[in-house]
Protein backbone atom coordinates (compact mmCIF):
# COMPACT_ATOMS: atom_id res chain seq x y z
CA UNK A 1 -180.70 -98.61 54.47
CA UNK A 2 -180.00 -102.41 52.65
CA UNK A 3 -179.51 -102.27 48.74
CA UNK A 4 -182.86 -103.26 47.98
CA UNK A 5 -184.19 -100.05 49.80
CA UNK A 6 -181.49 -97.89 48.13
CA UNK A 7 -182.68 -99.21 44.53
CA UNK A 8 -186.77 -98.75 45.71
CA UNK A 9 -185.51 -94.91 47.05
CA UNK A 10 -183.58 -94.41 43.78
CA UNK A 11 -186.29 -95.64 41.39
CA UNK A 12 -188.74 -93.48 43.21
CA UNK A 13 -186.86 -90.55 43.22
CA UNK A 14 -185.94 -90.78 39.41
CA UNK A 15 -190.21 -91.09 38.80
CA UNK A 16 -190.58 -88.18 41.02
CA UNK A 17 -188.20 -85.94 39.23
CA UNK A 18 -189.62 -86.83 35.90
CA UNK A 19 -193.14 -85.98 36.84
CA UNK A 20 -192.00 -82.87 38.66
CA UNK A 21 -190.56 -82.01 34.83
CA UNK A 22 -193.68 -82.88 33.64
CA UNK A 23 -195.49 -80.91 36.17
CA UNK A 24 -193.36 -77.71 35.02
CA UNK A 25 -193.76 -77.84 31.60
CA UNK A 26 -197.71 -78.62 32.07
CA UNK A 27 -197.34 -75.13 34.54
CA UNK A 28 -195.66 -73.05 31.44
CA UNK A 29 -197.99 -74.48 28.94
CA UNK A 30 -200.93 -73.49 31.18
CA UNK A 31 -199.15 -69.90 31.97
CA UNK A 32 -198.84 -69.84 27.91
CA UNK A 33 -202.56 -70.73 27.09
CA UNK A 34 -203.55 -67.71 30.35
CA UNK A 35 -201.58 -65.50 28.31
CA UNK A 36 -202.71 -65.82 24.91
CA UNK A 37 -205.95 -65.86 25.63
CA UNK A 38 -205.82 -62.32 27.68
CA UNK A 39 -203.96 -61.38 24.32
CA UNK A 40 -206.67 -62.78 21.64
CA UNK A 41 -210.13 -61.35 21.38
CA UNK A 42 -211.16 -64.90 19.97
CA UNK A 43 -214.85 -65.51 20.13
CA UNK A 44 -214.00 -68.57 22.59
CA UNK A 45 -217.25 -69.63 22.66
CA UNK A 46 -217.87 -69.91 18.93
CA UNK A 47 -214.73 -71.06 17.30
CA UNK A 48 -215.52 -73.05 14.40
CA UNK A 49 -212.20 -73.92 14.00
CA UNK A 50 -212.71 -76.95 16.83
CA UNK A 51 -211.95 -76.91 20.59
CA UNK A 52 -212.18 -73.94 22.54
CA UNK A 53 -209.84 -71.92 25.01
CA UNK A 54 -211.74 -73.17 27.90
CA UNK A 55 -211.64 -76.75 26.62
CA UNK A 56 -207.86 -76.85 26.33
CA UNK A 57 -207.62 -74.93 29.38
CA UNK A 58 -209.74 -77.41 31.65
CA UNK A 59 -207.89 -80.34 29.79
CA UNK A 60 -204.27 -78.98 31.24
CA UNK A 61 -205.59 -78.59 34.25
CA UNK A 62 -206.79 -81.86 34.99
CA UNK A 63 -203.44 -83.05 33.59
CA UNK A 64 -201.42 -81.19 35.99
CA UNK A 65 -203.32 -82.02 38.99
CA UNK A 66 -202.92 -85.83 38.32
CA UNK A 67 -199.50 -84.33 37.78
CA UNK A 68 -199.48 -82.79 41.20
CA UNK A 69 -201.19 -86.63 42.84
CA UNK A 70 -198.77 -88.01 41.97
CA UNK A 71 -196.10 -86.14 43.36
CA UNK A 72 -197.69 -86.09 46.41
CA UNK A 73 -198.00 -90.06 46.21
CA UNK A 74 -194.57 -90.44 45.21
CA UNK A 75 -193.69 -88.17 48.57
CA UNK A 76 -195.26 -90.39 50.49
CA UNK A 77 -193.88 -93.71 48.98
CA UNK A 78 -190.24 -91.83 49.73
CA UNK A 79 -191.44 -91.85 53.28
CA UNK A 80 -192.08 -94.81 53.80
CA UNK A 81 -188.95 -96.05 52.31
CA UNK A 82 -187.14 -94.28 54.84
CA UNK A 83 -189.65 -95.62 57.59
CA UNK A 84 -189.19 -98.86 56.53
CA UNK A 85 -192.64 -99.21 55.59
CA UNK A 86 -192.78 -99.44 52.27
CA UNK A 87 -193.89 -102.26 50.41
CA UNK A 88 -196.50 -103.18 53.86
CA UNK A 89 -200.11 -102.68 53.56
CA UNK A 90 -201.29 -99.85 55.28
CA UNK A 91 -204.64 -101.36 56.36
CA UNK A 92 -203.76 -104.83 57.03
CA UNK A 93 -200.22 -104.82 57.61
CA UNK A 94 -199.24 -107.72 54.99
CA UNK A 95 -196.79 -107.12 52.22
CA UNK A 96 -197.93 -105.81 49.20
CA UNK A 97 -197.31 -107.99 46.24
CA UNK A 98 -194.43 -107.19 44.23
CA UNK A 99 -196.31 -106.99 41.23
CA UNK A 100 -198.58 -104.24 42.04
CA UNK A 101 -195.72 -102.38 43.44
CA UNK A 102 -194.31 -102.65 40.23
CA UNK A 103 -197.14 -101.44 38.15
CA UNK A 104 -198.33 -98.91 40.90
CA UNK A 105 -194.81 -97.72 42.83
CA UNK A 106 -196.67 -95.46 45.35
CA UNK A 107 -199.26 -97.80 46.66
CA UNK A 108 -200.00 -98.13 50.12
CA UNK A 109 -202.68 -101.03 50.39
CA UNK A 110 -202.53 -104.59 48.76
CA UNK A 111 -204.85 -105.07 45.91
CA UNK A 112 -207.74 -107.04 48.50
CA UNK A 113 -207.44 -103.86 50.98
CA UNK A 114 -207.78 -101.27 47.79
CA UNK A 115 -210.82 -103.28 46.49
CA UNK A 116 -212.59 -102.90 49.27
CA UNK A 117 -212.78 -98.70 49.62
């Protein structure tokens, strides 16, 4: 593996173990909002106090599973770094542009190719 692929692994790898924190800690806060609300017989439906138990509850969720994309994306990214096909459209074999690699780490199509879906 040359330097350059070494750096792209590393900087991966660091972005995957921060969202794999952040994945845990949305899992306990999620655990923590399933258990106080088997603990509270709050009116969840009525609270006047502002958003509900289901509210926050759906609003983790959907934050975690992003969570979970884009551990998944940053999988496959590591993949293809060790393939040596990283940084190479996956639909029409030219290089994706070092900017949107930058802003977007785990792509896998050049911005033309992801336009088009």
């Amino acid at each position: 593996m040359d330097r350059e692929s070494s750096a792209i692994r590393a900087d991966l790898l660091r972005r995957r173990d921060e969202t794999a924190a952040q994945a845990a800690a949305l899992e306990g806060d999620l655990r923590s909002l399933f258990e106080a609300s088997r603990s509270s017989n709050a009116d969840d439906e009525h609270d006047p106090e502002g958003s509900t138990i289901a509210f926050e509850r759906a609003q983790l969720s959907a934050v975690l599973d992003a969570a979970r994309r884009r551990l998944a994306e940053l999988d496959v990214a590591l993949n293809r770094v060790d393939a040596g096909s990283y940084g190479v459209c996956e639909r029409c074999s030219r290089p994706i542009p070092a900017e949107r690699l930058a802003a977007r780490p785990s792509a896998r199509t050049c911005v033309a190719c992801a336009s088009r879906r």
